[in-house]
Every structure is written in structure tokens, then in C-alpha cells.
N, C-alpha and C. Protein backbone atom coordinates (compact mmCIF):
# COMPACT_ATOMS: atom_id res chain seq x y z
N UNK A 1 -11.43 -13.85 -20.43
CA UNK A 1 -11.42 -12.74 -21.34
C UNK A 1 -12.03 -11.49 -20.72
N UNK A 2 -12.61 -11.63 -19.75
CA UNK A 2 -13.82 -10.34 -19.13
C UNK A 2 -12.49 -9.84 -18.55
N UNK A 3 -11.39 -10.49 -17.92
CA UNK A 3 -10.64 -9.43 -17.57
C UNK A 3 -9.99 -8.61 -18.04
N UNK A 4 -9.12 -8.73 -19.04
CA UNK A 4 -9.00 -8.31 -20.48
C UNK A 4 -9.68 -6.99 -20.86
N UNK A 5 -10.99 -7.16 -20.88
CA UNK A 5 -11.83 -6.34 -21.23
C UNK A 5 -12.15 -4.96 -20.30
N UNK A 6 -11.86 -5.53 -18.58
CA UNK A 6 -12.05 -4.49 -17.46
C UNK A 6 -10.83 -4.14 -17.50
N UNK A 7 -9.51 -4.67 -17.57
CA UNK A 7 -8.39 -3.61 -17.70
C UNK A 7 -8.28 -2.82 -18.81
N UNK A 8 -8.91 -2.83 -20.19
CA UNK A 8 -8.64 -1.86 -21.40
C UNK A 8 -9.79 -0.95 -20.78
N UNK A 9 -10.96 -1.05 -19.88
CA UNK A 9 -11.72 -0.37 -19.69
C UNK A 9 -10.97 0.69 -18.37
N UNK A 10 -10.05 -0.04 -17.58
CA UNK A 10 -9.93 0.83 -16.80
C UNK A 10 -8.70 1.73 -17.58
N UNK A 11 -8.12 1.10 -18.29
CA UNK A 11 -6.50 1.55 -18.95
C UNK A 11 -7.01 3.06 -20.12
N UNK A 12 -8.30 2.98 -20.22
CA UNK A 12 -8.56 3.89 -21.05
C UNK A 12 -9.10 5.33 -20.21
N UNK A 13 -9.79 5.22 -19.33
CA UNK A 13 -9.96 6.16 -18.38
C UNK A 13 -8.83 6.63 -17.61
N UNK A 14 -7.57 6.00 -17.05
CA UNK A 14 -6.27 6.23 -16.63
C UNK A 14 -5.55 6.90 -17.22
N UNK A 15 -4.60 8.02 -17.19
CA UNK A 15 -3.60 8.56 -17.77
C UNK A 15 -2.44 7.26 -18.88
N UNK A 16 -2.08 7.54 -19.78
CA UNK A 16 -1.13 7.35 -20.87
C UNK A 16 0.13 6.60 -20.02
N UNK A 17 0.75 7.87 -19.37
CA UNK A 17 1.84 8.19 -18.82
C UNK A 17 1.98 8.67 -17.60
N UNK A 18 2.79 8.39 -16.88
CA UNK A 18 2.66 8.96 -15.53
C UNK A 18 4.18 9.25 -14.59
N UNK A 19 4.65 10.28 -14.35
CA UNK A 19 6.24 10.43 -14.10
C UNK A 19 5.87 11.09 -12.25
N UNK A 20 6.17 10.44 -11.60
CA UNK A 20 6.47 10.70 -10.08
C UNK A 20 7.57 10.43 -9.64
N UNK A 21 8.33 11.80 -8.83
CA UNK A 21 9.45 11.40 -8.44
C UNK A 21 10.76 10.66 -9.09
N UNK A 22 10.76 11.25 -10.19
CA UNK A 22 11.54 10.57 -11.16
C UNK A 22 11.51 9.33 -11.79
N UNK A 23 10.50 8.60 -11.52
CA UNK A 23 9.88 7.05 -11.89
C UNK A 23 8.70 7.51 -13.01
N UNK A 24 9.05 6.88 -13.92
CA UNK A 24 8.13 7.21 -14.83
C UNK A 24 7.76 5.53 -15.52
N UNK A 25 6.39 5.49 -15.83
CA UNK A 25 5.42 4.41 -16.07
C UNK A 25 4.85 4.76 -17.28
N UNK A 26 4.81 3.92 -18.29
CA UNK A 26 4.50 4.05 -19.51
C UNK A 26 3.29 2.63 -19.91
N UNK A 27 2.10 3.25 -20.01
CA UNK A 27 1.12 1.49 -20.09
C UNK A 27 1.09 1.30 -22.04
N UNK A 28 0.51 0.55 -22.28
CA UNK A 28 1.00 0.30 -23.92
C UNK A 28 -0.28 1.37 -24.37
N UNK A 29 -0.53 1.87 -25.47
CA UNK A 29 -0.73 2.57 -26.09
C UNK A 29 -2.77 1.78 -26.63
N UNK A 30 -4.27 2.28 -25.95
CA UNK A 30 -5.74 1.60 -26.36
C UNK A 30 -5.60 1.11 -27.69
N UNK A 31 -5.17 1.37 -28.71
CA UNK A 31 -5.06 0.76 -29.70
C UNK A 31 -4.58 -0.69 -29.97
N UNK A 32 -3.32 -0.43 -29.49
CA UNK A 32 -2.36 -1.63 -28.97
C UNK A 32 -3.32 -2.79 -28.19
N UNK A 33 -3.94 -2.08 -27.14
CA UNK A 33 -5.02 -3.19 -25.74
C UNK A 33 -5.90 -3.76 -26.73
N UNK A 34 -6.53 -3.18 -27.50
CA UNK A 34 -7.57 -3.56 -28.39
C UNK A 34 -7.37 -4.25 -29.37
N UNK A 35 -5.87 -4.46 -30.23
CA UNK A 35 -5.66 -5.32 -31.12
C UNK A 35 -5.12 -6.73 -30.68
N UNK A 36 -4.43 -6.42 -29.13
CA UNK A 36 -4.46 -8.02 -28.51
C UNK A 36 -5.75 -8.77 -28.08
N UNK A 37 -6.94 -7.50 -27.86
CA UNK A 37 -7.73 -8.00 -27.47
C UNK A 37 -8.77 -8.50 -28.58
N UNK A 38 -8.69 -8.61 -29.85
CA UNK A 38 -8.42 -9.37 -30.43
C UNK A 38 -7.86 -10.27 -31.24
N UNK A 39 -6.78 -10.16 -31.05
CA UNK A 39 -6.12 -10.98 -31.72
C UNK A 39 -6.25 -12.67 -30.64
N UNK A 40 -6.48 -11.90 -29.15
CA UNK A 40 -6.76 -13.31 -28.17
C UNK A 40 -8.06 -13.96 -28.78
N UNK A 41 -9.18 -13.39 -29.01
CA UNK A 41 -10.52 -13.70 -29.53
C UNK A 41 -10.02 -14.55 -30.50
N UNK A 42 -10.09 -14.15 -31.31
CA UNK A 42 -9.21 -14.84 -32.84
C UNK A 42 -8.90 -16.00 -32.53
N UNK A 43 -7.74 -16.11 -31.83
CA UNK A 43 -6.95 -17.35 -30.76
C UNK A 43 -8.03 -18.55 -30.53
N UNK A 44 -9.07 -18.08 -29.65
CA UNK A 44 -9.91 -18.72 -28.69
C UNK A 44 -10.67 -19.44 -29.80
N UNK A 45 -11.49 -18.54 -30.63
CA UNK A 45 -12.46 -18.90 -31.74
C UNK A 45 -11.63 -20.00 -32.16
N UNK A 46 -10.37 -20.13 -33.20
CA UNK A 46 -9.95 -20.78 -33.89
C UNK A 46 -9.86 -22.18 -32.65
N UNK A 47 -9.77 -22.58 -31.72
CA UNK A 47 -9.98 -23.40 -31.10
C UNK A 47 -10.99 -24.23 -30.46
N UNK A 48 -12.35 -23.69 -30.64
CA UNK A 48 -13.39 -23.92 -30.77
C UNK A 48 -14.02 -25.21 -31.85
N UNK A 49 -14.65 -26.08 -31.38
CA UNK A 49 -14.96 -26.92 -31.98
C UNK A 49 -16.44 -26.79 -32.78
N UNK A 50 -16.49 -26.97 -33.76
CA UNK A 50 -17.51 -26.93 -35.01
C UNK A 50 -17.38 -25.58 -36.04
N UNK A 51 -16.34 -24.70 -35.71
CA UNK A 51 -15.92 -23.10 -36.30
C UNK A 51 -17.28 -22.73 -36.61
N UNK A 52 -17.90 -22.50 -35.92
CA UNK A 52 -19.21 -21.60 -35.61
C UNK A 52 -20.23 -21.84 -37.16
N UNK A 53 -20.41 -23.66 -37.17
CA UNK A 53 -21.38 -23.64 -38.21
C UNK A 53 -22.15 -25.04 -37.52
N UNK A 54 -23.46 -24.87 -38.16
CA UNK A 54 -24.05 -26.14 -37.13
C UNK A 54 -25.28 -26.89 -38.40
N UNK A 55 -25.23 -28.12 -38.15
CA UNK A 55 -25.47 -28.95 -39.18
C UNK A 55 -26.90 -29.36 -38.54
N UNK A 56 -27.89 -28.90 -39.67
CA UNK A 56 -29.66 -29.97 -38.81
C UNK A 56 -29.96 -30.51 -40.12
N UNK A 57 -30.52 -31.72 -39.79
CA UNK A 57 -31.82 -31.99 -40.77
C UNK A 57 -32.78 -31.37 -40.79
N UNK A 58 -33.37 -30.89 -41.77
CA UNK A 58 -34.38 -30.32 -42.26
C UNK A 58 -35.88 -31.26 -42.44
N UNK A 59 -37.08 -31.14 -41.72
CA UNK A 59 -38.06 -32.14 -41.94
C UNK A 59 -38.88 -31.35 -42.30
N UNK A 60 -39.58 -31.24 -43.73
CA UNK A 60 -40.95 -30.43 -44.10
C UNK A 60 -41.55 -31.75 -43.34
N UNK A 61 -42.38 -31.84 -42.80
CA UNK A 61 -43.64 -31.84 -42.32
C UNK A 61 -44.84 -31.34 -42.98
N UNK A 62 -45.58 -32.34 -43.53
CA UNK A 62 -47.08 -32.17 -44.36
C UNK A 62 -46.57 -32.47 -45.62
N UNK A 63 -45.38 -32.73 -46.54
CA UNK A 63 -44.69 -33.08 -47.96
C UNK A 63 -45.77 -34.34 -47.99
N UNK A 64 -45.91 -34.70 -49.51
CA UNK A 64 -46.18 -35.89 -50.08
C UNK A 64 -45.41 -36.61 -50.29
């Protein structure tokens, strides 16, 4: 996922659009980078085992 994260970082500092020599390059639109980038999170989480809840016994210590 960190890579993910260094290409929306570099994709946001980079130009939009870019036309050289009649070749023109179009990257998808930070909004767009950011809603795959989570929608992958999302992904990952939901695959995760225990869905982020964690079960203890509880011991008062000193009870009668």
C-alpha cells in the first residue's frame, strides 16, 4: 500500500496533463487516486481477521 501512497504523492506534485510532440498523456484525475486509494484499504480491512474488535477478560482484582 506505501506504494500507492508515494505515487498519489508524486502524481499530485506532477502536471495533470502533458502534450509533447504531439503525444499527449493524460494521468487519472487526485480525486480519482484517492478514492481507489481507498476503496483498496476498504478491500484489505474487510479481509482482516477479527474486523478490528478484540475480546479480554476482565479481572477486578481485590472484589469479594
Amino acid at each position: 500500500m506505501s506504494d500507492l501512497n508515494s505515487n498519489i504523492e508524486t502524481n499530485a506534485a506532477a502536471p495533470a496533463k502533458v502534450t509533447s510532440d504531439g503525444c499527449s498523456v493524460e494521468q487519472h484525475s487526485l480525486a480519482e487516486q484517492i478514492a481507489a486509494d481507498r476503496y483498496l484499504k476498504s478491500q484489505q480491512a474487510t479481509k482482516s481477521k477479527g474486523l478490528g474488535i478484540k475480546f479480554t477478560k476482565f479481572n477486578a482484582s481485590g472484589s469479594v
